[in-house]
Protein backbone atom coordinates (compact mmCIF):
# COMPACT_ATOMS: atom_id res chain seq x y z
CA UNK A 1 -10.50 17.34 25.73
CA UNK A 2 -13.37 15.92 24.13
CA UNK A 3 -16.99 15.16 25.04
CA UNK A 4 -19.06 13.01 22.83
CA UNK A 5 -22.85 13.11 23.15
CA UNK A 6 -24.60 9.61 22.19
CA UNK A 7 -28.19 9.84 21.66
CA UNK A 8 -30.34 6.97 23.17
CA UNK A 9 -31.30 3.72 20.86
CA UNK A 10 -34.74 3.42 19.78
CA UNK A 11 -37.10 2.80 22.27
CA UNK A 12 -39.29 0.26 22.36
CA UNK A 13 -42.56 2.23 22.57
CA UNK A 14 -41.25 4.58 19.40
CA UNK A 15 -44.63 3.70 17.53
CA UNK A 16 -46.82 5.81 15.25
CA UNK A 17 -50.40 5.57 16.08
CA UNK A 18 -53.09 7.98 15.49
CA UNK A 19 -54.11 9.18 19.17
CA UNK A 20 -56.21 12.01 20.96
CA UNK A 21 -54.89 14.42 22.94
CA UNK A 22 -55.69 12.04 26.16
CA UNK A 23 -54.29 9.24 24.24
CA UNK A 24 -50.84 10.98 23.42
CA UNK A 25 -50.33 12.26 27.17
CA UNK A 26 -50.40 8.55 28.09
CA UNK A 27 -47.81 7.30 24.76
CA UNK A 28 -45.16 10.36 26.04
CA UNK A 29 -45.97 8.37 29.58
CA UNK A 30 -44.70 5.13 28.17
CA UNK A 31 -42.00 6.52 25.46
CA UNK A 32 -40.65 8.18 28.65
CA UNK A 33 -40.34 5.00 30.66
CA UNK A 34 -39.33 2.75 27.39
CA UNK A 35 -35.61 0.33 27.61
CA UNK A 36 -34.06 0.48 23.58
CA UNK A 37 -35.88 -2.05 21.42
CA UNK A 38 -34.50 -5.38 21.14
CA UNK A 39 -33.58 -4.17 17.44
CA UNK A 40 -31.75 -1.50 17.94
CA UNK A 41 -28.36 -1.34 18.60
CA UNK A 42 -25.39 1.14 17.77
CA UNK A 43 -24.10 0.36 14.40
CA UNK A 44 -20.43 1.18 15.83
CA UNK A 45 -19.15 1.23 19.31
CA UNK A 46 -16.33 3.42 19.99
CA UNK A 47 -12.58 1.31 20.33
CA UNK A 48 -11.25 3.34 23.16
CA UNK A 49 -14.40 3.58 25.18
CA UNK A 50 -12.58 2.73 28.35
CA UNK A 51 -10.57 5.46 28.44
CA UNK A 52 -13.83 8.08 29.03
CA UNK A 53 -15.94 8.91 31.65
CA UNK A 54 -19.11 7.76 30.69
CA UNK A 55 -21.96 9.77 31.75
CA UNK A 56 -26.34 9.55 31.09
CA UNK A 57 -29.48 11.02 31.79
CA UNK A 58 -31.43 8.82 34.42
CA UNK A 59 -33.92 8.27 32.13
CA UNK A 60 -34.84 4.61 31.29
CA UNK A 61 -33.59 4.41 27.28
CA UNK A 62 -30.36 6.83 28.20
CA UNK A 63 -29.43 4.38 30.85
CA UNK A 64 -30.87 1.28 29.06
CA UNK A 65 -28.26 2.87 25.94
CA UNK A 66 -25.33 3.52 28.11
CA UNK A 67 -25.31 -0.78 29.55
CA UNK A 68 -25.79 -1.38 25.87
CA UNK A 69 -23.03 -0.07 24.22
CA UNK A 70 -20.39 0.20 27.37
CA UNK A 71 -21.20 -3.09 28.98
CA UNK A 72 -21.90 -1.52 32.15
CA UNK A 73 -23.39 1.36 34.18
CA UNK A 74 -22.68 5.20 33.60
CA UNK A 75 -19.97 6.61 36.20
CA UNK A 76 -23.19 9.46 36.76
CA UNK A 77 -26.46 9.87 35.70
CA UNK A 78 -27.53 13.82 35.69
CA UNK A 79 -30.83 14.70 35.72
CA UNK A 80 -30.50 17.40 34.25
CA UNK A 81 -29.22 15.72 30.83
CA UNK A 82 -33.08 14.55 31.07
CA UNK A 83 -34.81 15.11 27.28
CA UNK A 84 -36.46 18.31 26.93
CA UNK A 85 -40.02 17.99 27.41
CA UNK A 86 -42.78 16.60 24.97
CA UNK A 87 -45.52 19.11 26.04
CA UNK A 88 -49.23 17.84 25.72
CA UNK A 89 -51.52 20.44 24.76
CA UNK A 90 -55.50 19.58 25.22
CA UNK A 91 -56.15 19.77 21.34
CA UNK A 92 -59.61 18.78 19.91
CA UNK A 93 -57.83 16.46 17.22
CA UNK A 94 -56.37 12.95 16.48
CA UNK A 95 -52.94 12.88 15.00
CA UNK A 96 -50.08 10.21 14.59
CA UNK A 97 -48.11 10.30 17.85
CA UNK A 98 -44.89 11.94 16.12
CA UNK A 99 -47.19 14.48 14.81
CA UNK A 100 -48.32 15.30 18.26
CA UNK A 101 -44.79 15.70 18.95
CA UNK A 102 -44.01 17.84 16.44
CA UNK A 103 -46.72 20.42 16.64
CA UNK A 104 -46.52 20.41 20.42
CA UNK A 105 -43.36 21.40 20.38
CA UNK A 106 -43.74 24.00 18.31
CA UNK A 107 -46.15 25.34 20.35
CA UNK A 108 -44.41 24.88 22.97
CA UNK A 109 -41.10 26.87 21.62
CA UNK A 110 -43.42 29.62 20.53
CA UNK A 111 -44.19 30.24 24.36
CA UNK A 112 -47.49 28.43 24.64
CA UNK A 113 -47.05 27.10 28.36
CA UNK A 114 -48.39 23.85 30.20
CA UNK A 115 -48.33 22.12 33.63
CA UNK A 116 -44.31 21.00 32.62
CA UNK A 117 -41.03 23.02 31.79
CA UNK A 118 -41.45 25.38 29.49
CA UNK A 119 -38.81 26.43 26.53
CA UNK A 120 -37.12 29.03 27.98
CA UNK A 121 -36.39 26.79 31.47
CA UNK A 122 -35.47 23.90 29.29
CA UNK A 123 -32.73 25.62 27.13
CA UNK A 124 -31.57 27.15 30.45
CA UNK A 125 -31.50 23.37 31.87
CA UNK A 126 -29.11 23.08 28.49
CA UNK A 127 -27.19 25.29 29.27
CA UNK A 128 -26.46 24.23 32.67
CA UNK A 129 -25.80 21.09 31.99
CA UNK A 130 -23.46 21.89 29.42
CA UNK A 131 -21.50 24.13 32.21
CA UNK A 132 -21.32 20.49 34.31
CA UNK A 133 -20.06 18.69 31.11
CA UNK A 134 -17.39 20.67 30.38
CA UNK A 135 -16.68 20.54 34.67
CA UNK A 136 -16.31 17.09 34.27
CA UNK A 137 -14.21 16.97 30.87
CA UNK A 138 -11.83 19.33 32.87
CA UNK A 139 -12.02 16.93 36.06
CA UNK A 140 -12.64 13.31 34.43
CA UNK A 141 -10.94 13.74 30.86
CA UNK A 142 -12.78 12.97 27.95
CA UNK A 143 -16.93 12.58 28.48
CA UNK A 144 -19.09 10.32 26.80
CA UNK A 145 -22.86 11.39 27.83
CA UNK A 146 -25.74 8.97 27.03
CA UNK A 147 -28.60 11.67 26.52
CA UNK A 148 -31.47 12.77 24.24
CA UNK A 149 -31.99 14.36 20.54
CA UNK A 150 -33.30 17.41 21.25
CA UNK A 151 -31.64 17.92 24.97
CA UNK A 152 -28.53 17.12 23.06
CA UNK A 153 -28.88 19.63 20.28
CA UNK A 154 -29.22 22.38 22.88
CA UNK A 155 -26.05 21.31 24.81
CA UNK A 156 -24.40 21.02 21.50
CA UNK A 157 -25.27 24.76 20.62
CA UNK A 158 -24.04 25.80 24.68
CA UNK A 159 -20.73 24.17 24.03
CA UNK A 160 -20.59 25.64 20.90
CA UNK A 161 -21.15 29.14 21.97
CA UNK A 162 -18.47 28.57 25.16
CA UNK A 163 -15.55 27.73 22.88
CA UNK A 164 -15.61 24.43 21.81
CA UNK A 165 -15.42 23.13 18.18
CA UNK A 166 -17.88 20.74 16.52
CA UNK A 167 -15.84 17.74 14.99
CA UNK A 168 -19.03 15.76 13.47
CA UNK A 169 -22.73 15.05 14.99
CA UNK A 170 -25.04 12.93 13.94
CA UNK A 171 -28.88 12.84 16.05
CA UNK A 172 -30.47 9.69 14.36
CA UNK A 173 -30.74 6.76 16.99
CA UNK A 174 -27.17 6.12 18.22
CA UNK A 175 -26.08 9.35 16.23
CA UNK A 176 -22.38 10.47 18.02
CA UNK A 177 -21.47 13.70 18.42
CA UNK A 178 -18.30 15.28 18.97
CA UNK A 179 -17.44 18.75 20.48
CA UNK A 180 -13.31 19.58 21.27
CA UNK A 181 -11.38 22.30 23.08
């Protein structure tokens, strides 16, 4: 068996400006409702695509990524394949939006806790989904799942630790990763 998690294309609100703490709550606002950018699109689309279940996030760019390089809609999207959160912390500073995203979520990972899911509740959300991956793989065959970098890395890691081997990974824009039993 095989599942292969796809991160998302670029999405068309993945600018760089310098922003407040206000500011930035309202760019993770419109990065989280963003389609891919008209530019960016999968340098290589899998041969035997048909042959997997093909599985997203609901979120806008996983679903937006999943018509793009299939040619149609996911068999499921799973909420709980959703991205890990980008926390916004009311900091008295203006920063380039990927900065803000950085340093949030370090915060963020080091405990600090907000009005959204905290670490600990997202890696368990990892983990869980994960559990329903490898459900389908067993039910469905071989998974492709249209998700998110960092959401990804953490299901990675939980399929990792339940038996299954890496077989390459890539998390840039399109990246593909691999995992086998």
């Amino acid at each position: 068996m095989e599942i292969i998690l796809i991160r998302h294309g670029k999405p068309t609100s993945a600018n760089n400006p310098i922003l407040n703490a206000s500011e930035f709550t309202k760019w993770v606002r419109r990065y989280n409702a963003s389609d891919v950018a008209s530019d960016s699109r999968p340098n290589t689309i899998l041969q035997n695509i048909n042959s997997y279940y093909v599985v997203s996030s609901d979120l806008k760019r996983a679903i937006h990524s999943t018509l793009i390089y299939t040619g149609k809609e996911s068999n499921e999207k799973l909420k709980i394949l959703r991205e890990m959160e980008i926390p916004r912390y009311k900091l008295p500073f203006k920063l380039k939006a990927w900065t803000w995203v950085y340093l949030n979520r370090f915060l963020w990972m080091l405990g600090l806790r907000g009005s959204f899911e905290s670490y600990k509740e997202a890696k368990i959300r990892a983990e869980l989904a994960a559990n329903k991956l490898i459900e389908l793989a067993i039910n469905k065959g071989n998974i492709i799942v249209f998700g998110h970098g960092y959401m990804n890395l953490h299901v990675r890691k939980a399929l990792i630790n339940k038996g299954w081997s890496l077989d390459f990974k890539s998390n840039q824009y399109w990246g593909k990763t691999s995992l086998k039993t």
